[in-house]
C-alpha atoms as a PDB file:
ATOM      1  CA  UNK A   1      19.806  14.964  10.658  1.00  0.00           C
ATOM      2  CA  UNK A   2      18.604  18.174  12.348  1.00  0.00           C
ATOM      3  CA  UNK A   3      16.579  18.399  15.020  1.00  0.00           C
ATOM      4  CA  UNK A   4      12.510  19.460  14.806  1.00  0.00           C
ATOM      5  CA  UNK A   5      11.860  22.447  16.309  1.00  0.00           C
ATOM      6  CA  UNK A   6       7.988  22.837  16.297  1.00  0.00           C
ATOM      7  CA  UNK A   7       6.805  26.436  14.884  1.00  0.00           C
ATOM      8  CA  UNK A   8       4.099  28.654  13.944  1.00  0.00           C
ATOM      9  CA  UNK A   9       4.302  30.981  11.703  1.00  0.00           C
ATOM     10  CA  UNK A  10       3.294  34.730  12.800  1.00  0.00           C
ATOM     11  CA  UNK A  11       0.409  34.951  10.891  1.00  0.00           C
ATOM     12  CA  UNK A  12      -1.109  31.783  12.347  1.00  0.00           C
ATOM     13  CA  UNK A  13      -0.310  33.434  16.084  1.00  0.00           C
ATOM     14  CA  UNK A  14      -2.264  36.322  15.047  1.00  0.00           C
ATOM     15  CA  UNK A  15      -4.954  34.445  14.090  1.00  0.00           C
ATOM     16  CA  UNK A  16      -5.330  32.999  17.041  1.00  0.00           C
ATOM     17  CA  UNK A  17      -4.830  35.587  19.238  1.00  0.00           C
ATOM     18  CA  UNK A  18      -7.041  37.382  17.384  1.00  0.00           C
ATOM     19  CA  UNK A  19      -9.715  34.848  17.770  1.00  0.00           C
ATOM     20  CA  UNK A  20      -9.149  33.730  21.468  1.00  0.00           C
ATOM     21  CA  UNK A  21      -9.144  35.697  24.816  1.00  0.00           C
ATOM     22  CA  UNK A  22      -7.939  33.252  27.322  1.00  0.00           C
ATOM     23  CA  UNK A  23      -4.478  33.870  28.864  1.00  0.00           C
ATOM     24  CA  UNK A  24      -3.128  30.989  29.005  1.00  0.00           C
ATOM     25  CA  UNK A  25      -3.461  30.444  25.409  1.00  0.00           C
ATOM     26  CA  UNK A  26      -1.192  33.913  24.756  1.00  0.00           C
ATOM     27  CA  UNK A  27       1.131  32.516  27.521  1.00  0.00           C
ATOM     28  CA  UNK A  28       1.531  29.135  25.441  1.00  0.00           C
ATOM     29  CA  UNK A  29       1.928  30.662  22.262  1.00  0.00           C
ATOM     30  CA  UNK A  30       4.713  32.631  22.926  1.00  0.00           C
ATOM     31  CA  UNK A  31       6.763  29.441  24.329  1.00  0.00           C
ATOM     32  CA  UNK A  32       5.952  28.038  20.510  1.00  0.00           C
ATOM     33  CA  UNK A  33       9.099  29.047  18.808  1.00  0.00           C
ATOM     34  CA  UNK A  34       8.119  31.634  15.145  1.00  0.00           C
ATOM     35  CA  UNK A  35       8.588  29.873  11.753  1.00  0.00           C
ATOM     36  CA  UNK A  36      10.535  31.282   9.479  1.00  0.00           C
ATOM     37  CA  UNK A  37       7.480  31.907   7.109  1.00  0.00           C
ATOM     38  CA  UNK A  38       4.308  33.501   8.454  1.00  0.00           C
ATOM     39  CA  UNK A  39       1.831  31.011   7.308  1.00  0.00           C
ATOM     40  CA  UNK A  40       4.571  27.956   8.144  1.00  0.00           C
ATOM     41  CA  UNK A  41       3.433  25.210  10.888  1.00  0.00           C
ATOM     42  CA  UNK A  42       5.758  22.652  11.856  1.00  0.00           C
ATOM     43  CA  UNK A  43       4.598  19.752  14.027  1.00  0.00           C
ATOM     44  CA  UNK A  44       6.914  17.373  15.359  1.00  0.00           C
ATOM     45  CA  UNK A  45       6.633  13.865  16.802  1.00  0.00           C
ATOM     46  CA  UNK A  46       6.924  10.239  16.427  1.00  0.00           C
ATOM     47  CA  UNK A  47       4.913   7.952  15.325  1.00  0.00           C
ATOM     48  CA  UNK A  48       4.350   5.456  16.991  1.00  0.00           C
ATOM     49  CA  UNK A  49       4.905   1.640  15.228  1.00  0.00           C
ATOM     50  CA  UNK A  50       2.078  -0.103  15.242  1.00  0.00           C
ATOM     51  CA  UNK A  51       2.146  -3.462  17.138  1.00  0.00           C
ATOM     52  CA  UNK A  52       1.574  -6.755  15.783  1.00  0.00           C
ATOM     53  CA  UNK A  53      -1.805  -8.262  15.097  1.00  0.00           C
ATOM     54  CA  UNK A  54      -3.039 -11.142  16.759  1.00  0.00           C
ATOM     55  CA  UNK A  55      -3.133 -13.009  13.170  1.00  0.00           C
ATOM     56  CA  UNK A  56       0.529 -11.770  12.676  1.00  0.00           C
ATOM     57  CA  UNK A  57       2.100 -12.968  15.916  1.00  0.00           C
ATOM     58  CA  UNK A  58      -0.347 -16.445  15.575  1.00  0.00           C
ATOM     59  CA  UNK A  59       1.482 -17.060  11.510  1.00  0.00           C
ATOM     60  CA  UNK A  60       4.956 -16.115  13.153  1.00  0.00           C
ATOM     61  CA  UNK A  61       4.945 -18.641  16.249  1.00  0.00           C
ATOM     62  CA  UNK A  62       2.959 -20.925  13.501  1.00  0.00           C
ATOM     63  CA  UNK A  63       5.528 -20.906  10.847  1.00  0.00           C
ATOM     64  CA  UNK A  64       9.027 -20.816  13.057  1.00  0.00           C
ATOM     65  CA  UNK A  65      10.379 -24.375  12.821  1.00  0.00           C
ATOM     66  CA  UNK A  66       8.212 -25.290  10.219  1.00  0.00           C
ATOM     67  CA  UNK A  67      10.252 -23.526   6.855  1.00  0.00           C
ATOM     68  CA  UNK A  68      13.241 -25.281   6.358  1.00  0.00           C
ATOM     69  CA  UNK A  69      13.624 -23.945   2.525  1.00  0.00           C
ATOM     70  CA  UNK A  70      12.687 -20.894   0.827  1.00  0.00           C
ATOM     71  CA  UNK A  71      10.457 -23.154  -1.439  1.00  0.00           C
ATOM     72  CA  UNK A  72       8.466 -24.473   1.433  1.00  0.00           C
ATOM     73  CA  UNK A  73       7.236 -21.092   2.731  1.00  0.00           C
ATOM     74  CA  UNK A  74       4.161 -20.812   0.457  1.00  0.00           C
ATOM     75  CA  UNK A  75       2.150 -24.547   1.505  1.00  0.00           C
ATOM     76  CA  UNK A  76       3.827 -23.883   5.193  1.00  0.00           C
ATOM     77  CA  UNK A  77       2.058 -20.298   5.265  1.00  0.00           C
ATOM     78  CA  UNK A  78      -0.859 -21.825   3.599  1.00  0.00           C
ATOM     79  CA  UNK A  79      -1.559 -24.039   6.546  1.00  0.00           C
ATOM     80  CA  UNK A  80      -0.867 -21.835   9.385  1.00  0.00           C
ATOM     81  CA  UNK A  81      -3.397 -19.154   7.314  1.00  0.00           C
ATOM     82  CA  UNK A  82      -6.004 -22.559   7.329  1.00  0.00           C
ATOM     83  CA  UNK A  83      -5.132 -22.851  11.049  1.00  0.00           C
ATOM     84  CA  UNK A  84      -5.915 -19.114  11.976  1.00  0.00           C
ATOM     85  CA  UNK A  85      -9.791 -19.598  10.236  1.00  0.00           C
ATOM     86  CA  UNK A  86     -10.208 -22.659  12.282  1.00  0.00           C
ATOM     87  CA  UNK A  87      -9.266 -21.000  15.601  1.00  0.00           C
ATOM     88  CA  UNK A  88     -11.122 -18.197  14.716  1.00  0.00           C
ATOM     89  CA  UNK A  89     -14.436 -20.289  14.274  1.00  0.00           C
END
């Protein structure tokens, strides 16, 4: 898979420009690589995964040990769920 490369396309630089006087913003936008288009923008990033909820990590430490069959799962998750509300109260 290739690499992002973030871009802006020339038209969007000229906008910009055009709009803004400050130096520093010319001196930044001309480290921004050009897009191949000249009304492209590419961002790049990760996002981030989001972590676990405190009701998700409470059902997994409440069901581990608990499902010894496939079949059980449903009353087993049904419980811990039951368990959760009463904590919560």
């Amino acid at each position: 898979m290739p690499k992002c490369i973030p871009c802006l396309g020339q038209d969007i630089k000229t906008a910009i420009l055009n709009g803004i006087t400050a130096p520093d913003i010319h001196a930044l936008l001309d480290t921004i690589a050009d897009c191949q288009q000249p009304r492209e923008i590419t961002f790049c990033g990760t996002k981030g995964k989001r972590g676990k909820s405190a009701y998700n990590l409470f059902i997994s430490r409440c069901m581990k040990g608990k499902v010894k069959s496939f079949g059980q799962a449903p009353e087993v998750m049904r419980g811990c769920a039951r368990e959760w509300r009463e904590q919560k109260r």
